[in-house]
C-alpha atoms as a PDB file:
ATOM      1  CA  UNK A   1     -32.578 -17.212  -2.871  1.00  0.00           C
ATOM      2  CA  UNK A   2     -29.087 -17.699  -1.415  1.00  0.00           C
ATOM      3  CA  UNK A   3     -28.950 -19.379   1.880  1.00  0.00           C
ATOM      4  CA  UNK A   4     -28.015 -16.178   4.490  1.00  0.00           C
ATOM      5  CA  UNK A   5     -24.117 -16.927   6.070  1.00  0.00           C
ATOM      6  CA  UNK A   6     -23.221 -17.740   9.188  1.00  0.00           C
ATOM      7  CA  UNK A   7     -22.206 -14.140  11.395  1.00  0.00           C
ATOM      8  CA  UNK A   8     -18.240 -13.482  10.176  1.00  0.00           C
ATOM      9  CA  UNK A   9     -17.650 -12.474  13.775  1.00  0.00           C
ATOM     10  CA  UNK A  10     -18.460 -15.848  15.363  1.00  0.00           C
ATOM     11  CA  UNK A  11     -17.018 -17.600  12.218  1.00  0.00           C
ATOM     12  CA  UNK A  12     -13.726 -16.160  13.137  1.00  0.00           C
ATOM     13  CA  UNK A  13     -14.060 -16.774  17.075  1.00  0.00           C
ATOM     14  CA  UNK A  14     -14.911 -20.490  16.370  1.00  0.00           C
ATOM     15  CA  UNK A  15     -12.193 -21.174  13.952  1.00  0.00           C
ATOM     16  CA  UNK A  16      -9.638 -19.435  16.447  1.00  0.00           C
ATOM     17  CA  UNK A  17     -11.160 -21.171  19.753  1.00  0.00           C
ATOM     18  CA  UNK A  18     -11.026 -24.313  18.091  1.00  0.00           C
ATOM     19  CA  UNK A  19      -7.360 -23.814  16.995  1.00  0.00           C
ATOM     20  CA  UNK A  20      -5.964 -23.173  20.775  1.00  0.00           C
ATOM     21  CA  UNK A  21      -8.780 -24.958  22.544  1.00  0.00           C
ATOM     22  CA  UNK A  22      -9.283 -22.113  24.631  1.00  0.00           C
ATOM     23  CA  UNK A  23     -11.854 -19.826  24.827  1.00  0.00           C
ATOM     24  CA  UNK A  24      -9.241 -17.699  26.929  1.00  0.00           C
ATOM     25  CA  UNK A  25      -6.205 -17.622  24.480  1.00  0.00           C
ATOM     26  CA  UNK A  26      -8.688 -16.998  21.779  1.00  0.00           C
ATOM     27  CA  UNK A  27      -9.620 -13.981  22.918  1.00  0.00           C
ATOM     28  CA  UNK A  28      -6.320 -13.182  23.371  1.00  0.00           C
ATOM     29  CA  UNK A  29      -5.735 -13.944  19.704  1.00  0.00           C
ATOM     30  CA  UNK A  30      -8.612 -11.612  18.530  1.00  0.00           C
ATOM     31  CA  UNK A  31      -8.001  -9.275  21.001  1.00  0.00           C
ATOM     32  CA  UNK A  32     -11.331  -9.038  22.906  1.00  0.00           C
ATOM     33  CA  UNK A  33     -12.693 -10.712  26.096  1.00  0.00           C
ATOM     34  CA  UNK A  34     -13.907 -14.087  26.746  1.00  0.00           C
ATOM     35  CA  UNK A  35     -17.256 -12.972  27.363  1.00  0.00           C
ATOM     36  CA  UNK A  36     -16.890 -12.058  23.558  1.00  0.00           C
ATOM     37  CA  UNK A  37     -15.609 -15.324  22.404  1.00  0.00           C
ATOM     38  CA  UNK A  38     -18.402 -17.151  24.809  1.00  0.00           C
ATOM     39  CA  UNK A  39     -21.251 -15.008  23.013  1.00  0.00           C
ATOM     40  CA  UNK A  40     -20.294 -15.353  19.309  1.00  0.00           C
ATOM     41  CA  UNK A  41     -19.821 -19.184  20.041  1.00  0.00           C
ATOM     42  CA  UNK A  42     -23.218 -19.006  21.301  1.00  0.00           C
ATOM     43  CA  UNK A  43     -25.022 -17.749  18.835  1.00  0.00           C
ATOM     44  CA  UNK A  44     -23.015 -19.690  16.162  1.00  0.00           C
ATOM     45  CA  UNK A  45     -24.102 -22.815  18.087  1.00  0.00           C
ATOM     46  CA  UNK A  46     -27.929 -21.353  17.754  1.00  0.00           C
ATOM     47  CA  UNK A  47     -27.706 -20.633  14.231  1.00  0.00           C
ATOM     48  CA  UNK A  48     -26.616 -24.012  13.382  1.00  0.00           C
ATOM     49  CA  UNK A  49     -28.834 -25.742  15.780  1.00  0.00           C
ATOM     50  CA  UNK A  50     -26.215 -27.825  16.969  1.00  0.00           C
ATOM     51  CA  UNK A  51     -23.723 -28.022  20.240  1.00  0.00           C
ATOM     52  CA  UNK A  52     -19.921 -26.852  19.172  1.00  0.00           C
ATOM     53  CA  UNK A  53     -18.354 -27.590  22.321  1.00  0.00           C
ATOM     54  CA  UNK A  54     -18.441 -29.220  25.800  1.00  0.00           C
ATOM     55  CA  UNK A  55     -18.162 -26.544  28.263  1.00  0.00           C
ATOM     56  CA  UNK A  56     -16.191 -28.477  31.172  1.00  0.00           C
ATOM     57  CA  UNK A  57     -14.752 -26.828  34.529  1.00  0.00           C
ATOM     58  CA  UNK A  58     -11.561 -26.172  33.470  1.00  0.00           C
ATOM     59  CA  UNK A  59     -11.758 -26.324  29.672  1.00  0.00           C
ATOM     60  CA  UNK A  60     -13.678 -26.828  26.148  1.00  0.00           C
ATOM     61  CA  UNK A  61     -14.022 -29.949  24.240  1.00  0.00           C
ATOM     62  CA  UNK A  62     -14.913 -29.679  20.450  1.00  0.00           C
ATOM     63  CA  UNK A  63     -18.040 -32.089  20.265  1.00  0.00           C
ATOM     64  CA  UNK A  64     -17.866 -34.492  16.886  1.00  0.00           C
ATOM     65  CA  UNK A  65     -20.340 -31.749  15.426  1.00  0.00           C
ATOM     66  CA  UNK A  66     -17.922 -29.208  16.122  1.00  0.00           C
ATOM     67  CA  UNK A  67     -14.854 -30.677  14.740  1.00  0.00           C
ATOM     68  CA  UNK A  68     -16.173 -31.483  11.533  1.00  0.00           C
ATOM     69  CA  UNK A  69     -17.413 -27.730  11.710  1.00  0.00           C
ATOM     70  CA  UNK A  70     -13.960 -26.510  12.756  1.00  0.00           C
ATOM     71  CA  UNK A  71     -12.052 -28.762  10.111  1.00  0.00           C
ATOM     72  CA  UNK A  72     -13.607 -27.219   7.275  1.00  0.00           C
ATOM     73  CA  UNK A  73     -13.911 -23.307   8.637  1.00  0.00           C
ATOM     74  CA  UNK A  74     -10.635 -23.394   9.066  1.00  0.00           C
ATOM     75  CA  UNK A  75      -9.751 -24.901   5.751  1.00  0.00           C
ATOM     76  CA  UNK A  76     -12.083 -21.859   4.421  1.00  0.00           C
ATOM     77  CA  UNK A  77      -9.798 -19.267   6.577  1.00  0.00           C
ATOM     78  CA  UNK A  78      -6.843 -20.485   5.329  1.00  0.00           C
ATOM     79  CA  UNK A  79      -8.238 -20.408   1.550  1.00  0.00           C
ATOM     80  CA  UNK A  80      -9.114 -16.565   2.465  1.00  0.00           C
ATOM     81  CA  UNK A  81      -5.488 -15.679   3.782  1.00  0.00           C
ATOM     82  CA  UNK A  82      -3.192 -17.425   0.750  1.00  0.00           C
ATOM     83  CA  UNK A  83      -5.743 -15.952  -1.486  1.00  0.00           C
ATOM     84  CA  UNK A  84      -5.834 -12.632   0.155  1.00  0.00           C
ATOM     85  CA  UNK A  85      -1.944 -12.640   0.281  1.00  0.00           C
ATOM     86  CA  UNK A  86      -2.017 -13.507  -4.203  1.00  0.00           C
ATOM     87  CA  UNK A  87      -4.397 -10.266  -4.530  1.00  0.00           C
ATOM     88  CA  UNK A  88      -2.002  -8.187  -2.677  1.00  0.00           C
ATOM     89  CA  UNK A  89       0.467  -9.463  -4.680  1.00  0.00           C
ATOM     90  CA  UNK A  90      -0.865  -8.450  -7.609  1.00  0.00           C
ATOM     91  CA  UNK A  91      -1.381  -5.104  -6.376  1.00  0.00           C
ATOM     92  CA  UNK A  92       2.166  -4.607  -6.067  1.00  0.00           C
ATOM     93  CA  UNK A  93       3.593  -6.513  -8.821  1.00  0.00           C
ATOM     94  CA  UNK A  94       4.098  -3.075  -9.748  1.00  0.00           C
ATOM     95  CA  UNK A  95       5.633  -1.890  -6.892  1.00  0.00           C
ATOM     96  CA  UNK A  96       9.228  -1.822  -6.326  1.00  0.00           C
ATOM     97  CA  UNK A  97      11.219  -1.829  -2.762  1.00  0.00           C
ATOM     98  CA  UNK A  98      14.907   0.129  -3.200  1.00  0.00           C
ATOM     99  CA  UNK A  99      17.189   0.673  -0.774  1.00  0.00           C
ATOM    100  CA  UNK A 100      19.328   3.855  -1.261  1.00  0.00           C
ATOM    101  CA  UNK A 101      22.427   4.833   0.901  1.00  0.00           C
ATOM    102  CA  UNK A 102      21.444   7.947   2.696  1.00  0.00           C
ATOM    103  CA  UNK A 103      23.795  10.719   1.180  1.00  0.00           C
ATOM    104  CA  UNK A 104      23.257   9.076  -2.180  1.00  0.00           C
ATOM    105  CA  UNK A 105      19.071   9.549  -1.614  1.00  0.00           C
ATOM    106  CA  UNK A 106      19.110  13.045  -0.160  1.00  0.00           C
ATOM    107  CA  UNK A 107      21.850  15.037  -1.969  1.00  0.00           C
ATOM    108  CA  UNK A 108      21.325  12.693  -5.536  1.00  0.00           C
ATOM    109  CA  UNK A 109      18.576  10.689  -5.986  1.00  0.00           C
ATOM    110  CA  UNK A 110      15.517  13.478  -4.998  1.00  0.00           C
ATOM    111  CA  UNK A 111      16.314  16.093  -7.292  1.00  0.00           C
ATOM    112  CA  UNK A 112      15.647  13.453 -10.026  1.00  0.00           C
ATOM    113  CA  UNK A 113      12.974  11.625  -8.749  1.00  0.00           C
ATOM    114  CA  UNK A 114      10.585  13.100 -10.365  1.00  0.00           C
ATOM    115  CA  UNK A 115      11.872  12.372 -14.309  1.00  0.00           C
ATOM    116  CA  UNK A 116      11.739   8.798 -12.736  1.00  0.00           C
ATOM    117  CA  UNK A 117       8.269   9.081 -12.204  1.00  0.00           C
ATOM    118  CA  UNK A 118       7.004  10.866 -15.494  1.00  0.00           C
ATOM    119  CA  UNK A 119       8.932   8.392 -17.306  1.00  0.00           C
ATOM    120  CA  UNK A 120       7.575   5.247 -15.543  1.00  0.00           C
ATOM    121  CA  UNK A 121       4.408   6.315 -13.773  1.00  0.00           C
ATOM    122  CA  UNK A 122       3.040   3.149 -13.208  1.00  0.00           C
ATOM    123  CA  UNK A 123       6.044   1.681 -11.350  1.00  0.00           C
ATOM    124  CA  UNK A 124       5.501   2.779  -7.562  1.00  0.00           C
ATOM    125  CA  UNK A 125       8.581   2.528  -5.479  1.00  0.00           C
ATOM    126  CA  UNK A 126       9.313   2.270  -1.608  1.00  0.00           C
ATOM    127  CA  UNK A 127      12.745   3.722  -0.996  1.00  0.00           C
ATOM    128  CA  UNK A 128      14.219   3.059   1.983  1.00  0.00           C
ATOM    129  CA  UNK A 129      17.550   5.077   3.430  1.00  0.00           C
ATOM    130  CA  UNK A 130      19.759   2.070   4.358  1.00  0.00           C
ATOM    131  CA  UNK A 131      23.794   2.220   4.542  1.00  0.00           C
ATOM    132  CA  UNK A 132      23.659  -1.626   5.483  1.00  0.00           C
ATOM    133  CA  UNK A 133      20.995  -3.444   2.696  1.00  0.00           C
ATOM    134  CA  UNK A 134      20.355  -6.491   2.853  1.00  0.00           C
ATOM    135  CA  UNK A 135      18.687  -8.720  -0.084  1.00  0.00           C
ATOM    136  CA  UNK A 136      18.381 -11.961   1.360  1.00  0.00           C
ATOM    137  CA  UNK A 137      15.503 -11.139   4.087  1.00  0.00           C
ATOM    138  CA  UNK A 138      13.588  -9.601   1.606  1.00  0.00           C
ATOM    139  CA  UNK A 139      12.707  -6.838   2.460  1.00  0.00           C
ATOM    140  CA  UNK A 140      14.024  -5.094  -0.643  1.00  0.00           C
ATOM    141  CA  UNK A 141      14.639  -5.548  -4.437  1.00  0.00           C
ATOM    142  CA  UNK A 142      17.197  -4.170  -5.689  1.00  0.00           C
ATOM    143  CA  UNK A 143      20.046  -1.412  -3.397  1.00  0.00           C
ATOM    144  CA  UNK A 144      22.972   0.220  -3.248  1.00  0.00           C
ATOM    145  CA  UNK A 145      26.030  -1.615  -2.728  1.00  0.00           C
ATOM    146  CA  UNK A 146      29.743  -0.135  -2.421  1.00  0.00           C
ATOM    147  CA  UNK A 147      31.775  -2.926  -4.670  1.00  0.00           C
ATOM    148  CA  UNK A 148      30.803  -6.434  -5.855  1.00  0.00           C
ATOM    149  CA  UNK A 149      29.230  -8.534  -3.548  1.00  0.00           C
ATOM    150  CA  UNK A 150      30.736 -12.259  -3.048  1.00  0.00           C
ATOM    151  CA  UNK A 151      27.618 -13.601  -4.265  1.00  0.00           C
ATOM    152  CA  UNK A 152      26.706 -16.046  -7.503  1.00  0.00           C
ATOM    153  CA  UNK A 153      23.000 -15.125  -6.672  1.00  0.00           C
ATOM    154  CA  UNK A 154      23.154 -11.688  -6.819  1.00  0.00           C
ATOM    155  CA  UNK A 155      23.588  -9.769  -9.995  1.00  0.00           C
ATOM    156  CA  UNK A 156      25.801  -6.055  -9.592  1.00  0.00           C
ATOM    157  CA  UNK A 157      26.069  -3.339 -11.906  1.00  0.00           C
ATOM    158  CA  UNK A 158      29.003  -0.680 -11.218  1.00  0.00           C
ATOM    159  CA  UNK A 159      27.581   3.137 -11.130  1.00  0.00           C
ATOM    160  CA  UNK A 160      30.716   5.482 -10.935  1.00  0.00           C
ATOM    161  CA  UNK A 161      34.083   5.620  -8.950  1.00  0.00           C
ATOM    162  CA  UNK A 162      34.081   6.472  -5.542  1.00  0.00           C
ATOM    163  CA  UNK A 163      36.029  10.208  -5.518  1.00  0.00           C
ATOM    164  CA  UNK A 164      36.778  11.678  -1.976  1.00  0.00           C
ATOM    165  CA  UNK A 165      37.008  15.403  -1.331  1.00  0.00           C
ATOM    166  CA  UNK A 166      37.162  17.457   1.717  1.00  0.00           C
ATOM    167  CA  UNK A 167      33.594  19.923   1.834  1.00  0.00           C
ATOM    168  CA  UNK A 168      32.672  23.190   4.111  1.00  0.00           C
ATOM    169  CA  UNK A 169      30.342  25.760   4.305  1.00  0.00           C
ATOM    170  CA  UNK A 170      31.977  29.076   1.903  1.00  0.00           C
ATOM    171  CA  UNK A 171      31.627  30.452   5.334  1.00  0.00           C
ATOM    172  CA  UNK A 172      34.535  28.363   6.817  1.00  0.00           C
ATOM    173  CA  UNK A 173      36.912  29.435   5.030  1.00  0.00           C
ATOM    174  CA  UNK A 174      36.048  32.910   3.333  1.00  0.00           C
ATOM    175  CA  UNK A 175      34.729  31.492   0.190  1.00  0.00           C
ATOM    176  CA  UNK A 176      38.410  30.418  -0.502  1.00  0.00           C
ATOM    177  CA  UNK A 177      38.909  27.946  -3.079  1.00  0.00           C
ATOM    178  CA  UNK A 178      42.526  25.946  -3.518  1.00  0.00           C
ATOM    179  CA  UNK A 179      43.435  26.306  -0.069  1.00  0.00           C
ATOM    180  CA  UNK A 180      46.742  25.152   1.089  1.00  0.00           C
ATOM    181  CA  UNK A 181      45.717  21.239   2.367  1.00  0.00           C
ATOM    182  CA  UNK A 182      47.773  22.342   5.194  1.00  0.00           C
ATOM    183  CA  UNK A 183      45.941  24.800   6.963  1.00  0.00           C
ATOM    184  CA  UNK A 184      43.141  21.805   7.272  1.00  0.00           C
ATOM    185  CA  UNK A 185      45.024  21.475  10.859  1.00  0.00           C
ATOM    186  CA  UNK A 186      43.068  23.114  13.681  1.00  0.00           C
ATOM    187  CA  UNK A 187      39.591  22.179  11.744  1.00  0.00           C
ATOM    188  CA  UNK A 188      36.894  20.106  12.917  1.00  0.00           C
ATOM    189  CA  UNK A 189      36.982  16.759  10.896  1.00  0.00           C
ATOM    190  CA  UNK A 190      33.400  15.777  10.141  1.00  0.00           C
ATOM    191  CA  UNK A 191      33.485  11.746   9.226  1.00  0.00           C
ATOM    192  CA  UNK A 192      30.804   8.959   8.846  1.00  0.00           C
ATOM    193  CA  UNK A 193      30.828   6.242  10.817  1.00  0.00           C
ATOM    194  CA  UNK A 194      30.553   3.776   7.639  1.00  0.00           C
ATOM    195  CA  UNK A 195      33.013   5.444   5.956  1.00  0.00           C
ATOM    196  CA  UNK A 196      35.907   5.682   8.724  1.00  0.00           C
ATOM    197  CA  UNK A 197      38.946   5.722   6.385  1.00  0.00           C
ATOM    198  CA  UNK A 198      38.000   8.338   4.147  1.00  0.00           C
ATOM    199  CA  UNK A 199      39.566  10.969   5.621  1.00  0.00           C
ATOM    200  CA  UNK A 200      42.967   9.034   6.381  1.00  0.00           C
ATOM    201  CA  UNK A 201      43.191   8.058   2.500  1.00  0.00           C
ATOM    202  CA  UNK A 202      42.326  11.656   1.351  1.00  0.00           C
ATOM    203  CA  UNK A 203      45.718  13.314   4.759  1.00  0.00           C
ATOM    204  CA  UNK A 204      47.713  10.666   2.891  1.00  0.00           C
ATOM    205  CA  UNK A 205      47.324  11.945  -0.416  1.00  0.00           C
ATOM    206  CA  UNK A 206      47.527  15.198   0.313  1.00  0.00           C
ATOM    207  CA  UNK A 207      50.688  14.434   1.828  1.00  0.00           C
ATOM    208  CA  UNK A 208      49.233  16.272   5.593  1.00  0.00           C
ATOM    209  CA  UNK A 209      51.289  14.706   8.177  1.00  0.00           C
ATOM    210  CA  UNK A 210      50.110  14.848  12.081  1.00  0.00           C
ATOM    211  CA  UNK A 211      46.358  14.818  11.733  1.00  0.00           C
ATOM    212  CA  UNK A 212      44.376  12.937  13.642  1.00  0.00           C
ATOM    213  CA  UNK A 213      41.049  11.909  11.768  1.00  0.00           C
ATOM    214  CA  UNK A 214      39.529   9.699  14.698  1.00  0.00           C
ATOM    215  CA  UNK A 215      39.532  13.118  16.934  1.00  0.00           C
ATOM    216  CA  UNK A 216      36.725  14.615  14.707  1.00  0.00           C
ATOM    217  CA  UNK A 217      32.983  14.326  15.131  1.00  0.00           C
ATOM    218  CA  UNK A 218      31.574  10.875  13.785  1.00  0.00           C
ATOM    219  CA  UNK A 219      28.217  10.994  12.176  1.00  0.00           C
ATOM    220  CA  UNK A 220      25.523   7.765  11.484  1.00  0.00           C
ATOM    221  CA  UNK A 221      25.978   8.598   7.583  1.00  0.00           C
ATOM    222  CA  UNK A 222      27.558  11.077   5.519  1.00  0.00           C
ATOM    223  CA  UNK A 223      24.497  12.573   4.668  1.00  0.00           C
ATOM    224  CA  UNK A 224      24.566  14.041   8.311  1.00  0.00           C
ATOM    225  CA  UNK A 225      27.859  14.637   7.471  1.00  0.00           C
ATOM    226  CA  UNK A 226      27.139  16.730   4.588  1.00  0.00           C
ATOM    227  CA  UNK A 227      24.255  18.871   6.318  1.00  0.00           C
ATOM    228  CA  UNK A 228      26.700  19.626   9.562  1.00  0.00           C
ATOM    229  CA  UNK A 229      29.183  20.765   6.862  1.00  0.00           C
ATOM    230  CA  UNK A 230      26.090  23.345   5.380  1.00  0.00           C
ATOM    231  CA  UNK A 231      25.775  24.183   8.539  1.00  0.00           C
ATOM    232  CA  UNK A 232      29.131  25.428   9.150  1.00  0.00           C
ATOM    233  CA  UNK A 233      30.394  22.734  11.740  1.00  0.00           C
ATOM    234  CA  UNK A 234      33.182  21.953  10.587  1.00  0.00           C
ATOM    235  CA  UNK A 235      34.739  20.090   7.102  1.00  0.00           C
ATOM    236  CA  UNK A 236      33.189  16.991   5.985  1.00  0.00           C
ATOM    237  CA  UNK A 237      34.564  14.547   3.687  1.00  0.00           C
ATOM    238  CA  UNK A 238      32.783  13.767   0.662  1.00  0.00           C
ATOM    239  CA  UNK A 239      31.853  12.022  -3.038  1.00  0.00           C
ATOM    240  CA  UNK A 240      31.999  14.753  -4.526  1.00  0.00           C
ATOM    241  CA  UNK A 241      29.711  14.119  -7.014  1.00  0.00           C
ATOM    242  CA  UNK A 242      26.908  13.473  -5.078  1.00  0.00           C
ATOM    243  CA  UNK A 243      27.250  16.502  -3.367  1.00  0.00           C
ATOM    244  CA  UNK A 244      27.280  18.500  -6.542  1.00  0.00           C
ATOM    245  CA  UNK A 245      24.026  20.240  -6.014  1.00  0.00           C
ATOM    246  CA  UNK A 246      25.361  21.661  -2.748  1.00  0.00           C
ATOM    247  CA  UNK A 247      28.077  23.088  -5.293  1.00  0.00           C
ATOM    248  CA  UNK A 248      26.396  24.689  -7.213  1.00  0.00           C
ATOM    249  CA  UNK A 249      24.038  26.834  -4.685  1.00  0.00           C
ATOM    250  CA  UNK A 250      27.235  27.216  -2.889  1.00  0.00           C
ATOM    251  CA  UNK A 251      25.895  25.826   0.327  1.00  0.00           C
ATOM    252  CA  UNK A 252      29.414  23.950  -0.267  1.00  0.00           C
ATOM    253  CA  UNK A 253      32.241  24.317  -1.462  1.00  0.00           C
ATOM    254  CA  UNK A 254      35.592  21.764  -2.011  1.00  0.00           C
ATOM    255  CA  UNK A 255      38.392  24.222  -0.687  1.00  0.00           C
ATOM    256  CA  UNK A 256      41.125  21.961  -1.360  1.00  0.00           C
ATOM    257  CA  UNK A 257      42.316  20.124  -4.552  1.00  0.00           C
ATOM    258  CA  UNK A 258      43.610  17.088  -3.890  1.00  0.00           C
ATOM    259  CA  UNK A 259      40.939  14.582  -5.010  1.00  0.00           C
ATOM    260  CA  UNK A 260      40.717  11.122  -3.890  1.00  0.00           C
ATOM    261  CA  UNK A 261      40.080   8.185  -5.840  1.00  0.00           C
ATOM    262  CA  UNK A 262      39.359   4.798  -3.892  1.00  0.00           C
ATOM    263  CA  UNK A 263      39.581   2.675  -6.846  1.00  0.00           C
ATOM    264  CA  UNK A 264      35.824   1.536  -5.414  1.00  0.00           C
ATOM    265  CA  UNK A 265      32.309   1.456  -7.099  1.00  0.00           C
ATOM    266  CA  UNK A 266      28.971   2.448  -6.449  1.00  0.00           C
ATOM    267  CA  UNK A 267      26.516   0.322  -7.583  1.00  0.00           C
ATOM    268  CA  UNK A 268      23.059  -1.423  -7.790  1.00  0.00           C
ATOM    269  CA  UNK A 269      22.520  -4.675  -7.093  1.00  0.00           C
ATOM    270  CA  UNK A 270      19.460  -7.156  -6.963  1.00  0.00           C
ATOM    271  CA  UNK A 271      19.461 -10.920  -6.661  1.00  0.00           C
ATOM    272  CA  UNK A 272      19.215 -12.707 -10.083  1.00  0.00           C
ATOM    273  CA  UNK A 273      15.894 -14.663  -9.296  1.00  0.00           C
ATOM    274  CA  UNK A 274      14.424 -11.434  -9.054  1.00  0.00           C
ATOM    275  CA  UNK A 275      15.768  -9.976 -12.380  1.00  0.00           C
ATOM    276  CA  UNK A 276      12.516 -10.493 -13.722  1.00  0.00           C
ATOM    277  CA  UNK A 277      10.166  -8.474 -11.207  1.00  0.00           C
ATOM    278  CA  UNK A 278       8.030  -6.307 -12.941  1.00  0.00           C
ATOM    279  CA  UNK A 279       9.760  -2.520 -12.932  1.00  0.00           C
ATOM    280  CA  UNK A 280      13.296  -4.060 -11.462  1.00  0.00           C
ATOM    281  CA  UNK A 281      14.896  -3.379 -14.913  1.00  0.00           C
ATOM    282  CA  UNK A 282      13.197  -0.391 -15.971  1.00  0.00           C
ATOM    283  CA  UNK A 283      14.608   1.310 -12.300  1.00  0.00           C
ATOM    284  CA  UNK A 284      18.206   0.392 -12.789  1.00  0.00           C
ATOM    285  CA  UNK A 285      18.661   1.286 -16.530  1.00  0.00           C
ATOM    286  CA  UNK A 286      16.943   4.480 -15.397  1.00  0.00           C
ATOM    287  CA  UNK A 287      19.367   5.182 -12.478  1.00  0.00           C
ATOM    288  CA  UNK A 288      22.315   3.767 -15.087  1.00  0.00           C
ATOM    289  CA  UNK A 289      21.879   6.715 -17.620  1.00  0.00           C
ATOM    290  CA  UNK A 290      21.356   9.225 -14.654  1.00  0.00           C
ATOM    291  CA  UNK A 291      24.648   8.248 -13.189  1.00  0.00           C
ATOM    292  CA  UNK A 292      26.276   9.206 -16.174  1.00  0.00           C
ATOM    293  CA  UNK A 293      24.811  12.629 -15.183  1.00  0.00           C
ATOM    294  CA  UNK A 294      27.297  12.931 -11.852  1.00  0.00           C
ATOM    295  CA  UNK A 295      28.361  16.719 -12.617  1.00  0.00           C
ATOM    296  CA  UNK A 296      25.463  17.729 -13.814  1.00  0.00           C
ATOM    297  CA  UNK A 297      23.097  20.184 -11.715  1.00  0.00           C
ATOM    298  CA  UNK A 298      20.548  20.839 -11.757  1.00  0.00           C
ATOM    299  CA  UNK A 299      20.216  17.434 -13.724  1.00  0.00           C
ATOM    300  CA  UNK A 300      19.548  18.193 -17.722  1.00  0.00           C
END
């Protein structure tokens, strides 16, 4: 018959209170009181048949018993964590973590999710709305990036051309399409706060002199942007593209012509040491041939 273990409880409380030396901060540690910490040392001590500590005053002394005891429990608690940490792992070696620019992930991304997910059903993906990612802390594996990143360790692939064009509820204007650019003056000016130049570029090339763009409303993203402009707020500026959707159940429409081209990409990118990660590849050739799907909707 197996020898019975030691109570997990006052396993853990030992190997803590002999990591601080304090029966106080160990408690803190584990989050209960040092009447806890006392008692589970206690009956440790019992089971074993052997003194743990020195009680003193003022503090606790591991006896020679107790840190030959502590040396190898917490070699055992460490073996449980970096093992604990590879089976978790392994759970999600599967699992991928994208970061998607808001508009693009609302207005783009969701009404194709789900062809993602019949064709690759056993990759399981976090998405995360981010207009600032970040690969190096991380937290994610592959994101959308506006233009090549100055980076030899990270790997970018171009999706399509950035294309501006001014957007409004059908309500705004009458359902008029191919307005005169001009009568844009007296509108509210609906602008994201990451995107602050759009709507100078697209008054330039228009050729509409005297607007101010700064005196509009400023939004986090443009995919508030694009739901103020549903809602009739005023005239948002937009990739069109990704607003295509919106298009096509007229909850928007482009009244004027001019389009915008910024001579920028969107894109994916992932850092090369990761090109490997199980799913990585399979998501961005996926989102590749959807891209090429822009004016499509709903997508074939």
């Amino acid at each position: 018959m197996a020898s019975r273990m030691p109570p997990l409880n006052a396993l853990r409380a030992f190997e803590v209170a002999s990591r601080v030396g304090s029966f106080t901060l160990a408690a803190k540690e584990l989050y209960v009181s040092q009447g806890a910490i006392s008692r589970h040392i206690a009956h440790l001590e019992d089971y074993l048949g052997v003194q743990l500590f020195d009680r003193c005053p003022r503090e606790v002394k591991l006896t020679p018993a107790g840190a030959l005891y502590a040396k190898e429990i917490q070699i055992a608690f460490d073996r449980i964590q970096r093992t604990t940490t590879t089976v978790r792992e392994t759970r999600r070696r599967n699992s991928l973590r994208v970061g998607i620019f808001p508009s693009i992930a609302a207005y783009w991304l969701m009404p194709r999710l789900a062809r993602f997910r019949t064709a690759h059903p056993d990759i399981e993906l976090y998405i995360t709305t981010t207009s600032h990612p970040d690969l190096d802390n991380g937290d994610l594996d592959i994101a959308n990036y506006r233009g090549r990143l100055a980076s030899s360790a990270v790997e970018y692939h171009p999706l399509f051309d950035v294309e501006l064009q001014p957007v409004c509820s059908p309500h705004l204007v009458n359902g008029e399409s191919n307005v005169d650019p001009e009568k844009i003056r007296g509108m509210l000016l609906l602008c994201s706060q990451n995107r602050i130049e759009d709507w100078q570029l697209w008054l330039d090339h228009a050729g509409v002199r005297g607007v101010d763009p700064n005196q509009g409303l400023k939004f986090e993203n443009s995919a508030l942007v694009y739901q103020a402009a549903i809602d009739g707020l005023g005239i948002g500026i937009a990739h069109a593209n990704v607003v295509q959707g919106e298009f096509m159940n007229r909850r928007l429409i482009a009244p004027f012509e001019p389009v915008v081209r910024t001579n920028e990409t969107y894109g994916l990118a992932w850092l090369k040491s990761k090109s490997n990660l199980p799913g990585l590849m399979e998501f961005k050739d996926w989102f590749v041939a959807e891209s090429a799907t822009m004016g499509q909707y709903p997508p074939a």
